[in-house]
N, C-alpha and C. Protein backbone atom coordinates (compact mmCIF):
# COMPACT_ATOMS: atom_id res chain seq x y z
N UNK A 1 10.05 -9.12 50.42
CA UNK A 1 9.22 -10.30 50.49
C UNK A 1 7.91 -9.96 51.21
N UNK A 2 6.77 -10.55 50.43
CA UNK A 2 5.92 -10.02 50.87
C UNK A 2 5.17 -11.12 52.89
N UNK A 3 4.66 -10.21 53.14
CA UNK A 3 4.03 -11.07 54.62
C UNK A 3 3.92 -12.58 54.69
N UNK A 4 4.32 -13.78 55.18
CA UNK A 4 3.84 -15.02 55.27
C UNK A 4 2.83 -15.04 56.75
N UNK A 5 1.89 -15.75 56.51
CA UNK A 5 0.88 -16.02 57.47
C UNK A 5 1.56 -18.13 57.70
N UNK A 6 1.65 -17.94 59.35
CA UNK A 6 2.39 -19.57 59.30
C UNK A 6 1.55 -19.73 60.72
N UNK A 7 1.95 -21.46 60.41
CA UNK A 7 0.84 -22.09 61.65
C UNK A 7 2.31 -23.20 62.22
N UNK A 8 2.90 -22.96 63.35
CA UNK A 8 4.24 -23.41 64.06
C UNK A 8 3.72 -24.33 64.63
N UNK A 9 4.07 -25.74 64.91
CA UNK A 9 3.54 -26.64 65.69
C UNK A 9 3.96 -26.34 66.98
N UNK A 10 3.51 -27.29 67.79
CA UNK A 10 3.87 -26.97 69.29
C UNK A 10 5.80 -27.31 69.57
N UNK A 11 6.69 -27.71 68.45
CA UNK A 11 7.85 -27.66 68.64
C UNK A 11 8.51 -26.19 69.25
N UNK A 12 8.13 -24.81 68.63
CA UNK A 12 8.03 -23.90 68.85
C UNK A 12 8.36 -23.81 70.44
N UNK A 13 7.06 -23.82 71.27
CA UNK A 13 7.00 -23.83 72.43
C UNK A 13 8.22 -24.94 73.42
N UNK A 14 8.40 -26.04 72.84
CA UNK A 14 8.87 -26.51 73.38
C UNK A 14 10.50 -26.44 73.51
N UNK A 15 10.76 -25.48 72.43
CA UNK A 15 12.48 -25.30 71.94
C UNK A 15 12.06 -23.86 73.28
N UNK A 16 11.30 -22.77 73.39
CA UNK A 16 11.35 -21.64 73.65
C UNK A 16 11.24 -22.12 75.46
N UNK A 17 10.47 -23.22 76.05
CA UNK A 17 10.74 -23.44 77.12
C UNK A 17 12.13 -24.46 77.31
N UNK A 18 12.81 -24.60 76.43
CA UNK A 18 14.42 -25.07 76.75
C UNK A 18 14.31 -26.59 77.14
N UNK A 19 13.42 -27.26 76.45
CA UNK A 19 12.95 -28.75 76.31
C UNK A 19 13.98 -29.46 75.50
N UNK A 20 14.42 -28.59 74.16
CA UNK A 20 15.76 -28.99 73.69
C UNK A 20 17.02 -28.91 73.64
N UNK A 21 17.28 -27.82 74.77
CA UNK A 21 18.62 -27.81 74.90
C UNK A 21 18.87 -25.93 74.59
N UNK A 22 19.54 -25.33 74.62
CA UNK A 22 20.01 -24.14 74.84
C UNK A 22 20.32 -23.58 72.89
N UNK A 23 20.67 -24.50 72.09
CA UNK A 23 20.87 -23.89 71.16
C UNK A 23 19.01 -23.67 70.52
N UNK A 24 18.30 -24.83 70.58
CA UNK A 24 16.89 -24.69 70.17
C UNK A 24 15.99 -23.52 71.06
N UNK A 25 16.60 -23.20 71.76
CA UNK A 25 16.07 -21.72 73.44
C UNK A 25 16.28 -21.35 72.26
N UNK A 26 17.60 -20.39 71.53
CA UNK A 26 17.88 -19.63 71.14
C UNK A 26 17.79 -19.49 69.95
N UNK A 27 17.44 -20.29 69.29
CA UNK A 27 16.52 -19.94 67.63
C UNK A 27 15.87 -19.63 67.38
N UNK A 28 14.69 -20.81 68.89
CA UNK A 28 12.82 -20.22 68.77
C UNK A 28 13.23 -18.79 69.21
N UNK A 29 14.13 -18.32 69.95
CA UNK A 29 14.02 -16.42 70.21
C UNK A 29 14.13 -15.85 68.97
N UNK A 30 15.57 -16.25 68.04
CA UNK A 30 15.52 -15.39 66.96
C UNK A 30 14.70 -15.45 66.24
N UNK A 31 13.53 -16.66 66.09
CA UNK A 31 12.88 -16.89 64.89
C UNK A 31 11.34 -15.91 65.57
N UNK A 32 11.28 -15.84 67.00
CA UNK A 32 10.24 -14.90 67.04
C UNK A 32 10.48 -13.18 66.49
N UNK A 33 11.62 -12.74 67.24
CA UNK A 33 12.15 -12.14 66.49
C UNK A 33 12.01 -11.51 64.63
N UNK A 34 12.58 -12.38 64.42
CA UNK A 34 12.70 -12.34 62.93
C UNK A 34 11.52 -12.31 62.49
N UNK A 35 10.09 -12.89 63.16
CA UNK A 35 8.74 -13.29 63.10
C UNK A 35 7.89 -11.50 62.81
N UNK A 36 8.83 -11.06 63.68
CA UNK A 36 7.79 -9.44 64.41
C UNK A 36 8.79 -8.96 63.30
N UNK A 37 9.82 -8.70 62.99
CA UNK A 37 11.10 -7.42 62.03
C UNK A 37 10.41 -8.23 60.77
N UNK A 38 9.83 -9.30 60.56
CA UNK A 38 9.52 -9.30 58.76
C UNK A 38 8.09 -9.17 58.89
N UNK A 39 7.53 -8.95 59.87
CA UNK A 39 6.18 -8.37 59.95
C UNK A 39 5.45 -10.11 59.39
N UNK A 40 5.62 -10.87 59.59
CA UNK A 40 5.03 -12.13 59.15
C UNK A 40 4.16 -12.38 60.61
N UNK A 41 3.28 -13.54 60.01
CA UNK A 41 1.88 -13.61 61.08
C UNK A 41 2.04 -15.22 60.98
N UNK A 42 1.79 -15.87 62.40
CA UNK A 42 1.64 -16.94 63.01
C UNK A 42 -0.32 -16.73 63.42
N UNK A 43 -0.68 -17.72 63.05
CA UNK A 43 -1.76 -18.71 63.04
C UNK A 43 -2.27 -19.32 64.58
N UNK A 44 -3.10 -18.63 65.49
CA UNK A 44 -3.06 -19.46 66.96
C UNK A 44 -4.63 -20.05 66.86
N UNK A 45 -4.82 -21.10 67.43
CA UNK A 45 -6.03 -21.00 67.84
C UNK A 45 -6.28 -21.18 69.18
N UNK A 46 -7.01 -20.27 69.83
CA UNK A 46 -7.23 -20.01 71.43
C UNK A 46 -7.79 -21.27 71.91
N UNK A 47 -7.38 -21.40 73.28
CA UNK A 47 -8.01 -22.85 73.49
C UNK A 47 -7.51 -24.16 73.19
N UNK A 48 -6.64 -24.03 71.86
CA UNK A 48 -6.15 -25.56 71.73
C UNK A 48 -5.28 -25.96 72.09
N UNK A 49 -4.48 -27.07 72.20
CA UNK A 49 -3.30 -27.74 72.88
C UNK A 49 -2.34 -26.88 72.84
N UNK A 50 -1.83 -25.99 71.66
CA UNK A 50 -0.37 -25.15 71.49
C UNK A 50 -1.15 -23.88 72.40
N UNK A 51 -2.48 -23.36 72.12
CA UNK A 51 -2.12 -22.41 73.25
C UNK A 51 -2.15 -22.74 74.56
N UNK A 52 -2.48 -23.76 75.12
CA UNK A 52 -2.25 -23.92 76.58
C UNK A 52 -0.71 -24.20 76.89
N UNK A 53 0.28 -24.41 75.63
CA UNK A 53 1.85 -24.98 76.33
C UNK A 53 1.70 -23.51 76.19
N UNK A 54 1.16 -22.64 75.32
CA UNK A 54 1.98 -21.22 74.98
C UNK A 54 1.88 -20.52 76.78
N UNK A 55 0.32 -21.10 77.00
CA UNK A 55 0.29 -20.28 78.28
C UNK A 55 1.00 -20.49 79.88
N UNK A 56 1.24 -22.27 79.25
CA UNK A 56 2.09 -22.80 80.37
C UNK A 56 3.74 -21.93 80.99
N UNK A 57 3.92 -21.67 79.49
CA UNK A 57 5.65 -20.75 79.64
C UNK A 57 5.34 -18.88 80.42
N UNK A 58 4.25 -19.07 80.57
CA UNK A 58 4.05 -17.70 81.54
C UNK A 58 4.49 -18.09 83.12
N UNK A 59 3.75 -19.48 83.25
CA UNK A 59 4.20 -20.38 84.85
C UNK A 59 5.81 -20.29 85.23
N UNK A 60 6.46 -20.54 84.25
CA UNK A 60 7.43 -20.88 84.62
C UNK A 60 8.55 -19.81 85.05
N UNK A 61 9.45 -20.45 86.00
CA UNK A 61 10.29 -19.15 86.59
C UNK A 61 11.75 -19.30 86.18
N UNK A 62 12.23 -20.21 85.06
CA UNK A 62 13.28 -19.89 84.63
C UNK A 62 13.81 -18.23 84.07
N UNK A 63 14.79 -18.03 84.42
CA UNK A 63 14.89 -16.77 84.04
C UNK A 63 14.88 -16.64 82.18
N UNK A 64 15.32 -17.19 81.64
CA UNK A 64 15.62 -17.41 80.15
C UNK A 64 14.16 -18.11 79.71
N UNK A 65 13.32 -18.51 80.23
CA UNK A 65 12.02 -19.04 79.88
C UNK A 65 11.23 -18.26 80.29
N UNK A 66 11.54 -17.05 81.16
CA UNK A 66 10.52 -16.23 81.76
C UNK A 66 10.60 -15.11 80.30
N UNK A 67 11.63 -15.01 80.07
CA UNK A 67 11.84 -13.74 78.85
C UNK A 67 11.65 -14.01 77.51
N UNK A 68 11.71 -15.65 76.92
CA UNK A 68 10.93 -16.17 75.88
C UNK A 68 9.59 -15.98 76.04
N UNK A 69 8.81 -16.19 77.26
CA UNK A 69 7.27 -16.03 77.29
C UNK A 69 7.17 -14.58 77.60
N UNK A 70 7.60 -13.72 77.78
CA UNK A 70 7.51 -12.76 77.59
C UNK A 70 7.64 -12.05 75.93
N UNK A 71 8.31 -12.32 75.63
CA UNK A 71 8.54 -12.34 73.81
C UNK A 71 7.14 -12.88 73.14
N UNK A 72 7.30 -14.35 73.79
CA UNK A 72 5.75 -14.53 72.88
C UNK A 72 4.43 -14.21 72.95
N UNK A 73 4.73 -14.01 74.30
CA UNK A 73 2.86 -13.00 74.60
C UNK A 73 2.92 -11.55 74.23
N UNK A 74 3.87 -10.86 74.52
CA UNK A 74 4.05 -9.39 74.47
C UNK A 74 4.35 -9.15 73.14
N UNK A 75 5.15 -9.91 72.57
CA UNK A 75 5.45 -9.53 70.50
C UNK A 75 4.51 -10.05 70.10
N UNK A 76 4.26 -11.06 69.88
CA UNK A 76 3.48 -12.31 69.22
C UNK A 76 2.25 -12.29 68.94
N UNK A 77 1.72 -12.54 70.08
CA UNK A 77 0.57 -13.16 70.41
C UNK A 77 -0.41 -12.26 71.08
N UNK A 78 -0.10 -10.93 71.50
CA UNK A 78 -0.68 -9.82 71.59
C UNK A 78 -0.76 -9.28 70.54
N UNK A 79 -0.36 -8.99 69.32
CA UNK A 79 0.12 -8.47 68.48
C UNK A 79 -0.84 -8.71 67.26
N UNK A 80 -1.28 -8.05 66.85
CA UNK A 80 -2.11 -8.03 65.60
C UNK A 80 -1.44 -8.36 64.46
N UNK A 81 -0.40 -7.62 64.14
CA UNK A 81 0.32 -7.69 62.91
C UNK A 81 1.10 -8.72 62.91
N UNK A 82 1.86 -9.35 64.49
CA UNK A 82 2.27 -10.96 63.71
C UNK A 82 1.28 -12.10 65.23
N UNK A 83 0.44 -11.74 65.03
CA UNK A 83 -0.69 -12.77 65.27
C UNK A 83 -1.92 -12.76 65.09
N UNK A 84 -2.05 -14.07 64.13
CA UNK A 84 -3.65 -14.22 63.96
C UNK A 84 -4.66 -15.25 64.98
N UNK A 85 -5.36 -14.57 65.65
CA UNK A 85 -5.71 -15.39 66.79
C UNK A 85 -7.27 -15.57 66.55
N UNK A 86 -7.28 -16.87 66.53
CA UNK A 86 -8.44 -17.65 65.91
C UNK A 86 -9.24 -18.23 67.17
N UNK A 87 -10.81 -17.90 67.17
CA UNK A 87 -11.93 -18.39 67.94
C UNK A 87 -12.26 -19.85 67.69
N UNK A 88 -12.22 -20.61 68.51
CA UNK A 88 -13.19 -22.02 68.02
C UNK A 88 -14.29 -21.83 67.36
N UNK A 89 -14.75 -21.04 67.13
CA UNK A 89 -16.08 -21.14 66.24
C UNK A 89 -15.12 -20.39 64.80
N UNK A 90 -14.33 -20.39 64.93
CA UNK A 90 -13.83 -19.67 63.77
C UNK A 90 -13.16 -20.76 62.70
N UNK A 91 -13.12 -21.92 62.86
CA UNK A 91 -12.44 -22.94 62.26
C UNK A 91 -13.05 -23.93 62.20
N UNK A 92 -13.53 -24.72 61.20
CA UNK A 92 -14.49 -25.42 60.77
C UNK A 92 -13.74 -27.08 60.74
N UNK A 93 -14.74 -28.17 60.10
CA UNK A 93 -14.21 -29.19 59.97
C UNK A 93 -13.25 -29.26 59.27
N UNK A 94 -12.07 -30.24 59.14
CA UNK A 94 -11.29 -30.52 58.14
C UNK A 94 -11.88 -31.00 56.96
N UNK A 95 -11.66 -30.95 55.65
CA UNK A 95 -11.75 -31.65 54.64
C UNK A 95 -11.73 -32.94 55.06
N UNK A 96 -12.54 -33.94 54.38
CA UNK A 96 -11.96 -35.35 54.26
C UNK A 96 -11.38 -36.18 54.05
N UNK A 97 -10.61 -36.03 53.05
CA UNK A 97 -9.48 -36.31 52.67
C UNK A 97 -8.03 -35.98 53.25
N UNK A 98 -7.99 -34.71 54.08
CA UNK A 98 -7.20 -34.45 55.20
C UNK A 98 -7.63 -34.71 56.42
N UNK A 99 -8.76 -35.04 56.68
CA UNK A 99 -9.38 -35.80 58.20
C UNK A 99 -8.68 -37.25 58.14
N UNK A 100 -8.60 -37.80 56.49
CA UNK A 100 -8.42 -39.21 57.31
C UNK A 100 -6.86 -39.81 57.17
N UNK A 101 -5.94 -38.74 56.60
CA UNK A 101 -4.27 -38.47 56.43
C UNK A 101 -3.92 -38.06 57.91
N UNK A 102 -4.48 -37.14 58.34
CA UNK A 102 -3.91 -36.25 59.75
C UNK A 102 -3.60 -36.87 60.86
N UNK A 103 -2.69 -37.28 61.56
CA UNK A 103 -3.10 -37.49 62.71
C UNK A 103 -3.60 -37.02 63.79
N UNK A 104 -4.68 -37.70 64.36
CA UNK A 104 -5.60 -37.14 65.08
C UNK A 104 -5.35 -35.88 66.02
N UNK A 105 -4.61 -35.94 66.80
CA UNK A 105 -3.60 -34.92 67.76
C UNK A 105 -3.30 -33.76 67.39
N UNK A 106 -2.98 -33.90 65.65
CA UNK A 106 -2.88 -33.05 64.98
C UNK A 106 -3.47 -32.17 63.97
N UNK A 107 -5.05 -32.57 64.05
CA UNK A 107 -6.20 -32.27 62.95
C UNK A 107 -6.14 -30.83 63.49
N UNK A 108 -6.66 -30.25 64.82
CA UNK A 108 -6.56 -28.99 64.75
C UNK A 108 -5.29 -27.94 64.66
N UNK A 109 -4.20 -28.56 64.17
CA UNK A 109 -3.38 -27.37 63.40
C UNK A 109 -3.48 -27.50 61.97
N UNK A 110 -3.82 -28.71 61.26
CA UNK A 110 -4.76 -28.14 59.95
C UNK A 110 -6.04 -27.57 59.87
N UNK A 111 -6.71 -27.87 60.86
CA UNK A 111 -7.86 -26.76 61.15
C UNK A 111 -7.62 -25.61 61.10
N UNK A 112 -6.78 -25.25 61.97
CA UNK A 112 -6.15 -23.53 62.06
C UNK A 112 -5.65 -22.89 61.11
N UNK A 113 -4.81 -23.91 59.96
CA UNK A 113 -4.12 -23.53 58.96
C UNK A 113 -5.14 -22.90 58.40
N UNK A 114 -6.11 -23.81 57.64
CA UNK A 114 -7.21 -23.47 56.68
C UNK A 114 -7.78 -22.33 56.84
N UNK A 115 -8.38 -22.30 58.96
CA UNK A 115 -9.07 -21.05 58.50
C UNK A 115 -8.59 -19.87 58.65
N UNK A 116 -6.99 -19.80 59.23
CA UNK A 116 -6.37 -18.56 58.81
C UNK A 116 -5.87 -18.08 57.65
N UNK A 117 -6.06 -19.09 57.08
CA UNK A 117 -5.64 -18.45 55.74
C UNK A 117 -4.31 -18.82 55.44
N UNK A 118 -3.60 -19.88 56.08
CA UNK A 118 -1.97 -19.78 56.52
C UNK A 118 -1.31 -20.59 55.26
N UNK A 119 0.00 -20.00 54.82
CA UNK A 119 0.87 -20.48 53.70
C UNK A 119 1.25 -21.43 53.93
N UNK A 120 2.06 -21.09 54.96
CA UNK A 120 2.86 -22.75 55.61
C UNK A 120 2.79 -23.56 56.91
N UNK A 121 2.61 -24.43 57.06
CA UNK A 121 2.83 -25.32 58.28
C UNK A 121 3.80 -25.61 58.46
N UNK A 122 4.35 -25.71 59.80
CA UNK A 122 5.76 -25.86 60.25
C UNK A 122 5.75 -26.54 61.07
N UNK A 123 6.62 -28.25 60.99
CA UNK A 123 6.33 -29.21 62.17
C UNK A 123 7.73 -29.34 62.08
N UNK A 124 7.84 -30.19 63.16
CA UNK A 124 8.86 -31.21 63.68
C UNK A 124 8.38 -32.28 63.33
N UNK A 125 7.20 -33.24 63.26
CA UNK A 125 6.50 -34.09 63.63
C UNK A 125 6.75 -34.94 61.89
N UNK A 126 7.58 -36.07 62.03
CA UNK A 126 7.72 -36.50 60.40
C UNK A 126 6.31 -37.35 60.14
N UNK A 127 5.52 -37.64 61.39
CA UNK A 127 4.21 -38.34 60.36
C UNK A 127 3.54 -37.88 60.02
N UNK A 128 3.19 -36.33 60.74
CA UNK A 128 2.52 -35.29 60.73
C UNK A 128 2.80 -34.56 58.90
N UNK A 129 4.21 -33.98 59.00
CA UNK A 129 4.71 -34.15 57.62
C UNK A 129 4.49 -34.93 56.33
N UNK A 130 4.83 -36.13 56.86
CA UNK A 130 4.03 -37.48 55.68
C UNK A 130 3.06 -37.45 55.71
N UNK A 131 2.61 -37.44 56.16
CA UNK A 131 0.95 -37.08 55.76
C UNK A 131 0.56 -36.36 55.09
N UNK A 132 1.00 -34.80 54.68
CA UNK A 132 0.86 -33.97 54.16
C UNK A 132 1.37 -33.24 53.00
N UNK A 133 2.63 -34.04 52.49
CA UNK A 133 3.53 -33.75 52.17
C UNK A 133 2.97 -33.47 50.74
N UNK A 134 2.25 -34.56 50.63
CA UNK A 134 1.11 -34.30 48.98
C UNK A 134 -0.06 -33.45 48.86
N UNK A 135 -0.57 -32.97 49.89
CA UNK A 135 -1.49 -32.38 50.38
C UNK A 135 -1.41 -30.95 49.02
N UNK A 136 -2.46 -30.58 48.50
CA UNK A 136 -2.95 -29.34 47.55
C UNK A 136 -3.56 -28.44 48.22
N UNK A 137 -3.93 -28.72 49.46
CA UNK A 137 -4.11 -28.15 50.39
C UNK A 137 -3.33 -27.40 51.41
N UNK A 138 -2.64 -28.04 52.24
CA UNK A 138 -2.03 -27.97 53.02
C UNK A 138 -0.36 -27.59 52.26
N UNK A 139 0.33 -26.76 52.68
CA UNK A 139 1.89 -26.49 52.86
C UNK A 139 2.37 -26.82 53.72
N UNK A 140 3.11 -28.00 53.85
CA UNK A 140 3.73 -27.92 55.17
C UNK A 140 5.41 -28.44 54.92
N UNK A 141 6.44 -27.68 55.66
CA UNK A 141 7.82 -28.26 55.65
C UNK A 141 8.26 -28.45 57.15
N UNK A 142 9.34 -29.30 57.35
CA UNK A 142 9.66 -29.49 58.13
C UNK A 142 10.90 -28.52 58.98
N UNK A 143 10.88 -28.13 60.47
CA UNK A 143 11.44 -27.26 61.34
C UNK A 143 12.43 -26.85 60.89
N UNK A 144 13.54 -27.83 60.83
CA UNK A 144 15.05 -27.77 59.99
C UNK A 144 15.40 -27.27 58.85
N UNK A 145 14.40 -27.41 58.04
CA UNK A 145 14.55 -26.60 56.66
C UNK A 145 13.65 -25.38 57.00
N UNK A 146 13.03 -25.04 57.51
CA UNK A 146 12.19 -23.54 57.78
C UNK A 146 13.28 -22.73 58.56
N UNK A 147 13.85 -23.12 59.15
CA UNK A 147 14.79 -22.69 60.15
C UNK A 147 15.85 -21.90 59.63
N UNK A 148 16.85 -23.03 58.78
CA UNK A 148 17.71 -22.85 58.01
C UNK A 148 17.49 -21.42 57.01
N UNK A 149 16.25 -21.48 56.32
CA UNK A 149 15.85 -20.85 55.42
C UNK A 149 15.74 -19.27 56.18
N UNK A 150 14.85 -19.26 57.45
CA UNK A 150 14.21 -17.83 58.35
C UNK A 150 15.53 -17.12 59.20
N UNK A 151 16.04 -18.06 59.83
CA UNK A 151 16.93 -17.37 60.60
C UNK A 151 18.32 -17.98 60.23
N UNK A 152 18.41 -18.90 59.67
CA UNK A 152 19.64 -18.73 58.78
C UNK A 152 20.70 -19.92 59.75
């Protein structure tokens, strides 16, 4: 299978700092994992809301949250080959027709999508989803079925 380029909502972060419970800790690990061994690329943009939780999980001193943020800065997000790390000047307005579907909170991870180039969007977020779901633009599925599908 060839490379997917993906844009993870901030659920990601929040399963990997153990916000959901111990089995969601341990998926977001395998799915980073699985992220770097299929050589697939995640979508960041510096500066925006997901990278400041990304940078928040460096703070923290759980031992099992200290070694997820270690995974995601040191595999990830350092990482050229599965991260694409996007400048604010590097990502332009949304379309209009997806400016006025999006919810607001959430315009810059279709921002990011677009200008990385990214296949799929991956939320938790079902309005975020509905919104998009028709989108010719945008790919986006929801966590549970990406999940199911990546790490099984």
């Amino acid at each position: 299978m060839a490379p997917r380029c993906l844009v993870l909502n901030e659920w990601v972060l929040h399963d990997l700092r153990g916000d959901n419970g111990v089995a969601s800790h341990e998926t977001a690990i395998r799915l980073l994992v699985a992220l770097i061994e299929r050589r697939d690329q995640i979508v960041v943009l510096r500066g925006s809301r997901w990278w400041h939780k990304a940078y928040d999980l460096m703070t923290r001193t759980e031992p099992a949250v200290r070694i997820a943020s270690k995974l995601l800065w040191l595999g990830v997000l350092q990482n050229a080959t599965a991260c694409k790390l996007l400048e604010p000047n590097d990502v332009l307005e949304a379309p209009e027709e997806l400016a006025k579907v999006t919810p607001p909170d959430d315009l810059y991870l279709v921002r990011t999508y677009l200008a990385g180039g990214a296949a799929l969007l991956v939320t938790s977020d079902t309005r975020l989803f509905q919104a998009l779901k028709e989108s010719v633009r945008v790919s986006v599925v929801m966590k549970a079925e990406f999940l199911r599908e990546y790490v099984g």
